[in-house]
C-alpha atoms as a PDB file:
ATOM      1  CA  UNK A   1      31.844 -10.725  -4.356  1.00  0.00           C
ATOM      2  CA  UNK A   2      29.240  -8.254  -2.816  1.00  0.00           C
ATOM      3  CA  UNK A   3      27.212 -11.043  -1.765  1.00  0.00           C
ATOM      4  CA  UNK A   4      30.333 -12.385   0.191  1.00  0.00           C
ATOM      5  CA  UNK A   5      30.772  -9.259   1.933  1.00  0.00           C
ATOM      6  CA  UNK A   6      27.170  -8.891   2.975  1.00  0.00           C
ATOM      7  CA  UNK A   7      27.509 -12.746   4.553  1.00  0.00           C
ATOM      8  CA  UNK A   8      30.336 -12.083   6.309  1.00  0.00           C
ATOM      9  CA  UNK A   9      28.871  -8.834   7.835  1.00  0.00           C
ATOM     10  CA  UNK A  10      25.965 -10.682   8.892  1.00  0.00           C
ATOM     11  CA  UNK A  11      27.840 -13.703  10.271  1.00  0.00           C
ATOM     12  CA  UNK A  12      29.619 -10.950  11.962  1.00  0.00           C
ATOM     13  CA  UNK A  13      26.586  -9.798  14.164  1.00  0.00           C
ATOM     14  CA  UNK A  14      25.234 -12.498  14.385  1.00  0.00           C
ATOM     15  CA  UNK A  15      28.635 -13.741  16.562  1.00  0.00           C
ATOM     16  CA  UNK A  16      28.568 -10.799  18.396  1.00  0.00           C
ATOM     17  CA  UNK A  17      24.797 -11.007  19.018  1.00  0.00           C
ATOM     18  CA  UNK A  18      25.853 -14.300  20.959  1.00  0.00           C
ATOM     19  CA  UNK A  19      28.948 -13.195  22.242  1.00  0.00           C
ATOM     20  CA  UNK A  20      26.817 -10.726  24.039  1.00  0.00           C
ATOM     21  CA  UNK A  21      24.322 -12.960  25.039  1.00  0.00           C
ATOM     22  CA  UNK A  22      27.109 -15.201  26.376  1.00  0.00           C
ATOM     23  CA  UNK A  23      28.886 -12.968  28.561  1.00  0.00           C
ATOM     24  CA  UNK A  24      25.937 -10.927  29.800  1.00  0.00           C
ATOM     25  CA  UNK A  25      23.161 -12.830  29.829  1.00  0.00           C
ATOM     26  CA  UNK A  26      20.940 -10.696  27.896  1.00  0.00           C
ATOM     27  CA  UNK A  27      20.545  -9.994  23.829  1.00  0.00           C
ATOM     28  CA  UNK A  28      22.275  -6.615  22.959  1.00  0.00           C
ATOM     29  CA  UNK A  29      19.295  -3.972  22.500  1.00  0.00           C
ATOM     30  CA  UNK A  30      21.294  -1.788  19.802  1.00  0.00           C
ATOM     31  CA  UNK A  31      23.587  -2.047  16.782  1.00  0.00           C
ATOM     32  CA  UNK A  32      25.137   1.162  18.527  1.00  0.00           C
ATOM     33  CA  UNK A  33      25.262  -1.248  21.545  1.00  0.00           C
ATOM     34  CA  UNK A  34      27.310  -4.029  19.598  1.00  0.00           C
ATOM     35  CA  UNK A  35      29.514  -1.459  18.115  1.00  0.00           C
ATOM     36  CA  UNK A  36      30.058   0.279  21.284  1.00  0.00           C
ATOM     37  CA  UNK A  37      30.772  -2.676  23.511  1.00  0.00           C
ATOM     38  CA  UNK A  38      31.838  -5.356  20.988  1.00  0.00           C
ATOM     39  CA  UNK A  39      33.682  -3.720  18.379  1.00  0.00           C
ATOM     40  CA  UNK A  40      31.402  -3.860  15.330  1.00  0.00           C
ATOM     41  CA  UNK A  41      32.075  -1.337  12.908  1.00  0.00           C
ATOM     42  CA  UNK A  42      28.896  -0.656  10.408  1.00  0.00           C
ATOM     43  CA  UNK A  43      29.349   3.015   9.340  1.00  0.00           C
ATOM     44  CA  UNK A  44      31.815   2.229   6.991  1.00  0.00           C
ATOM     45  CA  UNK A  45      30.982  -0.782   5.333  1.00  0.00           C
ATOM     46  CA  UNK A  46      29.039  -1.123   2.205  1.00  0.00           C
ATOM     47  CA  UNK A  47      25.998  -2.702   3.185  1.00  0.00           C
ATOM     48  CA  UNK A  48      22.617  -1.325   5.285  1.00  0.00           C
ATOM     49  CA  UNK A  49      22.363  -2.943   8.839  1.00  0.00           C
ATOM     50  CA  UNK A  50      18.435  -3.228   9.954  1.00  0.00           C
ATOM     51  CA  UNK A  51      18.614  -4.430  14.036  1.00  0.00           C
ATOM     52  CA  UNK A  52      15.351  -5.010  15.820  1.00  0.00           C
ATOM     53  CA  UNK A  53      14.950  -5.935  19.081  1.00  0.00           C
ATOM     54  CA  UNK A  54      11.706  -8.162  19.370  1.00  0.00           C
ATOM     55  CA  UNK A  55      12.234  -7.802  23.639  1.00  0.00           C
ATOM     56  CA  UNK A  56      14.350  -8.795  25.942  1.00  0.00           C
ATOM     57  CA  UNK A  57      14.072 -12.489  26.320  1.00  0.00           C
ATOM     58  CA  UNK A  58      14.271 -13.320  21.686  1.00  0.00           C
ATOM     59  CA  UNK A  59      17.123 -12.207  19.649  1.00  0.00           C
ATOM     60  CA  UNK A  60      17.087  -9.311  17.776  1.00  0.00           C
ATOM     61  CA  UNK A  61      16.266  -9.292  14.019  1.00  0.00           C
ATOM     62  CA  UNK A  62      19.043  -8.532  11.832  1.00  0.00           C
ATOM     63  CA  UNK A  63      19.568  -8.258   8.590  1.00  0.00           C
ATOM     64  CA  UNK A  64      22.230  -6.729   6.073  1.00  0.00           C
ATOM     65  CA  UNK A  65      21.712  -5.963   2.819  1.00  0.00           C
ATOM     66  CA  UNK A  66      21.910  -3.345  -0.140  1.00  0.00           C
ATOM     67  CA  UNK A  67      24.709  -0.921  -0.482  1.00  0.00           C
ATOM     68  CA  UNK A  68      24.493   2.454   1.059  1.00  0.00           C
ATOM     69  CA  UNK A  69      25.076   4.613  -2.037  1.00  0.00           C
ATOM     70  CA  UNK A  70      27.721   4.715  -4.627  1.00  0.00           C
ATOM     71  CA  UNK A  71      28.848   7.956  -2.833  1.00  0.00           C
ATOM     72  CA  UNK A  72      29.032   5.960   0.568  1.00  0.00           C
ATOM     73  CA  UNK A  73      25.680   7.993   2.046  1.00  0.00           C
ATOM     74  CA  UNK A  74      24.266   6.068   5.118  1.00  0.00           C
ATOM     75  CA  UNK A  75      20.897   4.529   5.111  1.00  0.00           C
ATOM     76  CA  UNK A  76      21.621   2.720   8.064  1.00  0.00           C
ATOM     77  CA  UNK A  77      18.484   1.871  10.444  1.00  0.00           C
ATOM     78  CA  UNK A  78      19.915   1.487  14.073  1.00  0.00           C
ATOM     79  CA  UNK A  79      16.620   0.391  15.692  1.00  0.00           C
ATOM     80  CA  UNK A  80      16.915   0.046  18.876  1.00  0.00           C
END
């Protein structure tokens, strides 16, 4: 079931990544960015969200994985 979550999550940005790219011609250079502008919502899910952007012409790396913390703390890396 966790692993299901964590797919979907990832499938998740990785639409939006493309969405972005789509309608603006460039790769989004934050996870704040996609959440901000696209309506991603990280901070409360389950899972840690690594996003690097490589530069300005690649997609960004992302990756979700592991859970936060049984008590919810955020280990969330929001590279830009």
């Amino acid at each position: 079931m966790a692993t299901e979550g964590r797919r979907a999550l990832q499938h998740e940005l990785e639409l939006a990544v493309q969405h972005c790219y789509a309608v603006e011609g460039r790769y989004p250079p934050s996870l704040r960015y996609l959440e901000r502008h696209y309506g991603i919502r990280t901070a409360n899910r389950r899972y840690q969200v690594e996003y690097r952007s490589i530069s300005k012409g690649h997609a960004p790396e992302i990756r979700s994985n592991g859970w936060k913390g049984a008590l919810g703390h955020e280990k969330m890396a929001n590279c830009p």
